[in-house]
PDB file of N, CA and C in Angstrom:
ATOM      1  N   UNK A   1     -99.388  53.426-183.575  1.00  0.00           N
ATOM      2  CA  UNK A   1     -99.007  52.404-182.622  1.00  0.00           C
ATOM      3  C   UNK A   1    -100.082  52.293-181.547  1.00  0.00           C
ATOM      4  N   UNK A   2    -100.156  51.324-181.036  1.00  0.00           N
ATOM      5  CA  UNK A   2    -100.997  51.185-179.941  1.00  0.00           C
ATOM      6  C   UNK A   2    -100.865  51.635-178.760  1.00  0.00           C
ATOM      7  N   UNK A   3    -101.717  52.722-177.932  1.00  0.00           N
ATOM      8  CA  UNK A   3    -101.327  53.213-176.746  1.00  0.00           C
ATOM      9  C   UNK A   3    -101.755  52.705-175.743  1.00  0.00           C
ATOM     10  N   UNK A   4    -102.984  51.941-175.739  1.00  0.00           N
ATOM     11  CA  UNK A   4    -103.369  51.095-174.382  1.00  0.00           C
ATOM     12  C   UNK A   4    -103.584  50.028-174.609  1.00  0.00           C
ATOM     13  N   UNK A   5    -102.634  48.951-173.726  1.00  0.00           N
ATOM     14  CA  UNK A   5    -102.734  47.590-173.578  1.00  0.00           C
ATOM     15  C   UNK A   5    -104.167  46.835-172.793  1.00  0.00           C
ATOM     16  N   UNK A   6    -104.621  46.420-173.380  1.00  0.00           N
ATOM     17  CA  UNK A   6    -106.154  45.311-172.949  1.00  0.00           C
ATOM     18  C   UNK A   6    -105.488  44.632-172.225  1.00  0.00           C
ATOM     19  N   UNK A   7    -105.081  44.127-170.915  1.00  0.00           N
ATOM     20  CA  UNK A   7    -104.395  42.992-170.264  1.00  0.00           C
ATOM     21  C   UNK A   7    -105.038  41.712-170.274  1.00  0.00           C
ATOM     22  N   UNK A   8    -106.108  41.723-170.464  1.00  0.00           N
ATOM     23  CA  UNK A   8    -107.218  41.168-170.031  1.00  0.00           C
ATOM     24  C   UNK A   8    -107.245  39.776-170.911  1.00  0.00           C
ATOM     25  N   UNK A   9    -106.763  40.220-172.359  1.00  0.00           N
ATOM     26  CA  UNK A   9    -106.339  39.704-173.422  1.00  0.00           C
ATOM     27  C   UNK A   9    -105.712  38.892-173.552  1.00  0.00           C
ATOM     28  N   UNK A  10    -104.485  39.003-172.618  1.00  0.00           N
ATOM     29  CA  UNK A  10    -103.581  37.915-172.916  1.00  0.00           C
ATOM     30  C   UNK A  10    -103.807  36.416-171.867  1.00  0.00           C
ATOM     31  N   UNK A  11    -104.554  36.750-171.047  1.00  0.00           N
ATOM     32  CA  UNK A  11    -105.536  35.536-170.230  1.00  0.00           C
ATOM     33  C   UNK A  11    -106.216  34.739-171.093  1.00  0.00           C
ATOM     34  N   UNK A  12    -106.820  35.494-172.173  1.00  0.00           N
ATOM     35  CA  UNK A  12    -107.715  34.178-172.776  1.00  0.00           C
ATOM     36  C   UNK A  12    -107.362  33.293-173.727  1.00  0.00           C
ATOM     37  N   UNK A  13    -105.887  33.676-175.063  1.00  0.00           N
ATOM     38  CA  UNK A  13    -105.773  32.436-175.330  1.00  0.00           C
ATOM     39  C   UNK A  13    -104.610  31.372-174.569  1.00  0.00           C
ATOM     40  N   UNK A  14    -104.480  32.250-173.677  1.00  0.00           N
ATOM     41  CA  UNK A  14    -103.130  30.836-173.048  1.00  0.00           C
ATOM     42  C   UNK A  14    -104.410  29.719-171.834  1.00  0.00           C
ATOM     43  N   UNK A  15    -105.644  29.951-171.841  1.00  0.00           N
ATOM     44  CA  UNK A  15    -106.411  28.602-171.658  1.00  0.00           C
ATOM     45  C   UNK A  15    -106.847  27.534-172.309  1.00  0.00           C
ATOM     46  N   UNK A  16    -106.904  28.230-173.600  1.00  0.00           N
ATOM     47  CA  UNK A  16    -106.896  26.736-174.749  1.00  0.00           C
ATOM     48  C   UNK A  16    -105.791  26.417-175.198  1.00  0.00           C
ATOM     49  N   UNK A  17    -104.629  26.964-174.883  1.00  0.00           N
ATOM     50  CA  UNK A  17    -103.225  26.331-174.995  1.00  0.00           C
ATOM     51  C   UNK A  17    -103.191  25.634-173.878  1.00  0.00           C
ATOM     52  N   UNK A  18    -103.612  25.995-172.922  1.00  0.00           N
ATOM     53  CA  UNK A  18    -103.024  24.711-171.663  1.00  0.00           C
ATOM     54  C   UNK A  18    -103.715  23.874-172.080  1.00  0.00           C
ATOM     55  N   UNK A  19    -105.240  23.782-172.415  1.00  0.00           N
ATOM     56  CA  UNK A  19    -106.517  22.939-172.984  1.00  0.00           C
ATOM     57  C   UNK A  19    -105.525  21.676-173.586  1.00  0.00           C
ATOM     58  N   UNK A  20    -105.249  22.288-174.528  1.00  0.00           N
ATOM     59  CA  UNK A  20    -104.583  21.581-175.567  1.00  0.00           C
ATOM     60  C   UNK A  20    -103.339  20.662-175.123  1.00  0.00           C
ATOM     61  N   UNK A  21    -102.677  21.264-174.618  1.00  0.00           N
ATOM     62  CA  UNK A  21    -100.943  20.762-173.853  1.00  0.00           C
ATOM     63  C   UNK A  21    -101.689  19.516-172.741  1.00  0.00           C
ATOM     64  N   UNK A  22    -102.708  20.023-172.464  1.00  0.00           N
ATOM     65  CA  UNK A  22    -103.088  19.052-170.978  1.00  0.00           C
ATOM     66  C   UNK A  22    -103.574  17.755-171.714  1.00  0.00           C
ATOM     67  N   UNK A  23    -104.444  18.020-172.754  1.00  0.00           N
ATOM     68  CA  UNK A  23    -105.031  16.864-173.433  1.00  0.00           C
ATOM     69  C   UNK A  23    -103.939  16.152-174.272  1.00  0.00           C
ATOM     70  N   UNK A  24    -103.320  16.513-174.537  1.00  0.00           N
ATOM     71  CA  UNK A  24    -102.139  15.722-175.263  1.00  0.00           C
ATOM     72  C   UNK A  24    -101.379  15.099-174.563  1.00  0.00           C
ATOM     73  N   UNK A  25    -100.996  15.827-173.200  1.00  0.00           N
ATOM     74  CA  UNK A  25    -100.338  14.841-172.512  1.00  0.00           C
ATOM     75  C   UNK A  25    -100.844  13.492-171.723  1.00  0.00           C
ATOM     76  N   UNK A  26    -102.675  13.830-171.851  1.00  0.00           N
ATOM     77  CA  UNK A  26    -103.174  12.398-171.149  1.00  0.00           C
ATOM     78  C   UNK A  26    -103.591  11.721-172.028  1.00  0.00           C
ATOM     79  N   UNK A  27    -103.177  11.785-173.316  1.00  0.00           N
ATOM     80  CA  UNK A  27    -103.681  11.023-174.697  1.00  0.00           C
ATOM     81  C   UNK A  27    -104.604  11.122-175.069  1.00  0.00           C
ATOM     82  N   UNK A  28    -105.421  12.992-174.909  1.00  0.00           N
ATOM     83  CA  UNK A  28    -106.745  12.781-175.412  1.00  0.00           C
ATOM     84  C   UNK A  28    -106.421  12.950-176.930  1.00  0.00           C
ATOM     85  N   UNK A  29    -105.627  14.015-176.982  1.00  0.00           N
ATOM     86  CA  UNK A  29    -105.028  14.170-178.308  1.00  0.00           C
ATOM     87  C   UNK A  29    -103.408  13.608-178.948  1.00  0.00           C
ATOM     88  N   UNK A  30    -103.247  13.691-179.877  1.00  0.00           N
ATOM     89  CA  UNK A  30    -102.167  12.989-180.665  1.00  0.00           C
ATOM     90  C   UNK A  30    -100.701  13.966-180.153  1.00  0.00           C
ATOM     91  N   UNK A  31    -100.121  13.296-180.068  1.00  0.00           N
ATOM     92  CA  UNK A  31     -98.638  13.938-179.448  1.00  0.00           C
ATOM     93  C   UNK A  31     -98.584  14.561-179.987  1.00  0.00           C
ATOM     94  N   UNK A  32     -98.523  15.278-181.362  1.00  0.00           N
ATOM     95  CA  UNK A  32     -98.248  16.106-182.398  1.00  0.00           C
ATOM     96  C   UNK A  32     -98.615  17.409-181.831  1.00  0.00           C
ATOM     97  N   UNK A  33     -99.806  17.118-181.093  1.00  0.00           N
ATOM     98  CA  UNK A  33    -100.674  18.316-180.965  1.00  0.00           C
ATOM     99  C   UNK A  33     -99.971  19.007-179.067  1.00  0.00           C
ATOM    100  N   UNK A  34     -99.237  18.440-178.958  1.00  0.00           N
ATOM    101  CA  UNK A  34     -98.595  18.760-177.957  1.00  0.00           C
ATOM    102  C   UNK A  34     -97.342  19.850-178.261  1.00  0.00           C
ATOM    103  N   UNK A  35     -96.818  19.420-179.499  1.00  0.00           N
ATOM    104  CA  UNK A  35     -95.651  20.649-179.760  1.00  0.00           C
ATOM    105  C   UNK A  35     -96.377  21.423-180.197  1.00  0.00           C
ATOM    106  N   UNK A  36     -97.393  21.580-180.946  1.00  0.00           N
ATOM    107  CA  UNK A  36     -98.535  22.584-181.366  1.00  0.00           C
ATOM    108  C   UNK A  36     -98.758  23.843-180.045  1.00  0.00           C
ATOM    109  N   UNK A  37     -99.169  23.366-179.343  1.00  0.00           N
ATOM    110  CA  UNK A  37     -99.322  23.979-177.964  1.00  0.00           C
ATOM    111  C   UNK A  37     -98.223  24.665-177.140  1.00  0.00           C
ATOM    112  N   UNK A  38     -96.871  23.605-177.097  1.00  0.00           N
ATOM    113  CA  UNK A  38     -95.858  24.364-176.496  1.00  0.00           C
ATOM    114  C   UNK A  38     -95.353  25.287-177.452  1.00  0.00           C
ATOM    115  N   UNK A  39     -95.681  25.170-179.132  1.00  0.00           N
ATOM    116  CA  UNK A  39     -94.826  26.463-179.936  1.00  0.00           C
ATOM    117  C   UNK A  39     -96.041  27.373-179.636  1.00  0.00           C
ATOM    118  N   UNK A  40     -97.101  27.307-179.681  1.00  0.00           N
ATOM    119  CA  UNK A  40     -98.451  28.351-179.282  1.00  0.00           C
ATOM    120  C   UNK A  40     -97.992  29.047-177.727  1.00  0.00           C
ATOM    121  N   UNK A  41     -97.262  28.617-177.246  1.00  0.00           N
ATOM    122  CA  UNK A  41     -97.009  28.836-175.575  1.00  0.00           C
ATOM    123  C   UNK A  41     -95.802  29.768-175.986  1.00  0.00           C
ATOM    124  N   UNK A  42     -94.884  29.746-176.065  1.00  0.00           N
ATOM    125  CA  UNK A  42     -94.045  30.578-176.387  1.00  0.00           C
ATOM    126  C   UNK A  42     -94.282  31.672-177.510  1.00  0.00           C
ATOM    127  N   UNK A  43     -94.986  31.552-178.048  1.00  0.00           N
ATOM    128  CA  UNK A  43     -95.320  33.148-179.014  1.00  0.00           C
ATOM    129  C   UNK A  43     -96.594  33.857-178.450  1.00  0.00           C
ATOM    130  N   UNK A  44     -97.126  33.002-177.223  1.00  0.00           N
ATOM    131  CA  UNK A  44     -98.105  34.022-176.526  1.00  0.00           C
ATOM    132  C   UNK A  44     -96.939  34.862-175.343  1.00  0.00           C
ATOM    133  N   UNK A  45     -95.851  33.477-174.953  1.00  0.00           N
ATOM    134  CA  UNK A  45     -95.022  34.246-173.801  1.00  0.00           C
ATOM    135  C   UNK A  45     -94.093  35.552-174.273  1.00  0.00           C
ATOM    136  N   UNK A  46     -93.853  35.570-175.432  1.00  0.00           N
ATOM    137  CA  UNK A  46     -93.283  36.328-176.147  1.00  0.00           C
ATOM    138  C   UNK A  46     -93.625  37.630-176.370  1.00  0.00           C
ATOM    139  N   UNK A  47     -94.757  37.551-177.147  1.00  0.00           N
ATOM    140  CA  UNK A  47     -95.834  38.736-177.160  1.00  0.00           C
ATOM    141  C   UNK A  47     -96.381  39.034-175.565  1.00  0.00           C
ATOM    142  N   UNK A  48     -96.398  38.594-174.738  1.00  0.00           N
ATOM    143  CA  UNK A  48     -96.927  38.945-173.623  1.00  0.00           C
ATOM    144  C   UNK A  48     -95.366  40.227-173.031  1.00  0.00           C
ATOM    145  N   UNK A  49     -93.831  39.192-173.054  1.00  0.00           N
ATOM    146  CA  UNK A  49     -92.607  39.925-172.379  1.00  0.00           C
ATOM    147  C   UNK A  49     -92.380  41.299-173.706  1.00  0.00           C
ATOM    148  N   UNK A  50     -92.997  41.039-175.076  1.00  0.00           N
ATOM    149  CA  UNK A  50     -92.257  42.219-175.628  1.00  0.00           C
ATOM    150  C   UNK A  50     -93.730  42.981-175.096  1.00  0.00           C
ATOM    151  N   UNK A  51     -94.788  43.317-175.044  1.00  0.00           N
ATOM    152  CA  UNK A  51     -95.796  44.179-174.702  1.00  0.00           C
ATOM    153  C   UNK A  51     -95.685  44.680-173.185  1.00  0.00           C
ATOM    154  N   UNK A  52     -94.783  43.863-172.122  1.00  0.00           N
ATOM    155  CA  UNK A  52     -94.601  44.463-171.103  1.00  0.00           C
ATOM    156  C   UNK A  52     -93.166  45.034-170.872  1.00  0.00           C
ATOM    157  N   UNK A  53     -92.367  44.940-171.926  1.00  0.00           N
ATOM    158  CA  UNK A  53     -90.833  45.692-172.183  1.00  0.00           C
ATOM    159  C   UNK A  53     -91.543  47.121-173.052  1.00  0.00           C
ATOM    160  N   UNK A  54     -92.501  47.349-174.015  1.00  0.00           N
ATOM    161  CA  UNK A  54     -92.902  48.542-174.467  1.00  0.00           C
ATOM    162  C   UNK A  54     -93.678  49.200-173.741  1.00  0.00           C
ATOM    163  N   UNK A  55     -94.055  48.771-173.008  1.00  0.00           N
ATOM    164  CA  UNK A  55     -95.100  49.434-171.882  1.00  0.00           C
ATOM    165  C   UNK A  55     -94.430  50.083-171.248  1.00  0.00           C
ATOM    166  N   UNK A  56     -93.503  49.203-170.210  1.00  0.00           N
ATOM    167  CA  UNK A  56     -92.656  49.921-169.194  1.00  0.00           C
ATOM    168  C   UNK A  56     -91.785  50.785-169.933  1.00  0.00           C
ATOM    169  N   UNK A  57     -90.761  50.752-170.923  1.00  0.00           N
ATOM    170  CA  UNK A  57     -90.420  51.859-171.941  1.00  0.00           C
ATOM    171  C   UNK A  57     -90.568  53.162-171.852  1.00  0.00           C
ATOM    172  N   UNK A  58     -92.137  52.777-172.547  1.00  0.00           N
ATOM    173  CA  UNK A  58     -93.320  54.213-172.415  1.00  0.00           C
ATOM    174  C   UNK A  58     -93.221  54.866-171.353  1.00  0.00           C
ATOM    175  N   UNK A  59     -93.777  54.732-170.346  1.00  0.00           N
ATOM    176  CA  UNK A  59     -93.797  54.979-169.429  1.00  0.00           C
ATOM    177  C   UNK A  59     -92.615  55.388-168.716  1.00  0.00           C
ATOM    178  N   UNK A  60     -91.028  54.622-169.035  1.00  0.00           N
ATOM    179  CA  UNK A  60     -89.939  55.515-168.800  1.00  0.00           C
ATOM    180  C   UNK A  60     -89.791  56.699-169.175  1.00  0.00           C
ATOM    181  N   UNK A  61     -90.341  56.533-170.096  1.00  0.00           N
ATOM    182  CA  UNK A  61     -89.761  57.489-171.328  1.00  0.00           C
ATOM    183  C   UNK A  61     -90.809  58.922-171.204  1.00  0.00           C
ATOM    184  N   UNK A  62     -91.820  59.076-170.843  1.00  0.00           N
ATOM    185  CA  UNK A  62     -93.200  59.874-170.426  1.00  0.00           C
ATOM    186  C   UNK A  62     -92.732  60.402-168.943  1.00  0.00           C
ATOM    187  N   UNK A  63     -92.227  59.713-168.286  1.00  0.00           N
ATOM    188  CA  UNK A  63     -91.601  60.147-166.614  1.00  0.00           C
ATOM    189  C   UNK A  63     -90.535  60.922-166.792  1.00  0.00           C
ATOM    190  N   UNK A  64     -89.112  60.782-167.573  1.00  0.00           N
ATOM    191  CA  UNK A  64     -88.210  61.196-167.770  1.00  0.00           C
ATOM    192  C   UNK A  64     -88.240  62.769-167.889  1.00  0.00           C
ATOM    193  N   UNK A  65     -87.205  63.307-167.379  1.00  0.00           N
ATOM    194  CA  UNK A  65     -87.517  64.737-167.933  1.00  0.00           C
ATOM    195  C   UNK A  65     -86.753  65.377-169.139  1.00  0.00           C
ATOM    196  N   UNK A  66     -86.960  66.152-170.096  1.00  0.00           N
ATOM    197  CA  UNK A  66     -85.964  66.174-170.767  1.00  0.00           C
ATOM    198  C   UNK A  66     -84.771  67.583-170.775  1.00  0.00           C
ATOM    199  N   UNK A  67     -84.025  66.996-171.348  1.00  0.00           N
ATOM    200  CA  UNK A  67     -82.159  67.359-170.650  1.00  0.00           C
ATOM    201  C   UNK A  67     -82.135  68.794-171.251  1.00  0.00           C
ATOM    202  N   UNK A  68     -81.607  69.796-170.460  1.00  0.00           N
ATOM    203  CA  UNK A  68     -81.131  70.829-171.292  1.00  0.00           C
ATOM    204  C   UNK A  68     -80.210  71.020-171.340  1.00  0.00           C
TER     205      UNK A  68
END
């Protein structure tokens, strides 16, 4: 499993998703390409809330002491 999160990572593709969402909405691109972007927007937001629910987890779970 992966133990250290790159944060850094999840900054760079949600700019060519806005790219994309922004141009569609001023008609550079075809409407189509607008739900393209908002389903691309939600599986980055997704992967972004489950990688910061396993993180914090970890980190509960590493603090905790265990029970005798």
């Amino acid at each position: 499993m992966i133990e250290k999160v790159t944060w850094w990572w999840y900054l760079v593709p949600i700019i060519p998703i806005l790219a994309v969402g922004y141009a569609a909405l001023i008609n550079v691109l075809p409407s189509w390409a607008l739900l393209v972007a908002v389903f691309a927007f939600f599986m980055w937001l997704f992967s972004l809330l489950f990688t910061v629910f396993r993180t914090v987890m970890q980190r509960f779970k590493a603090n905790k002491e265990p029970r005798q």
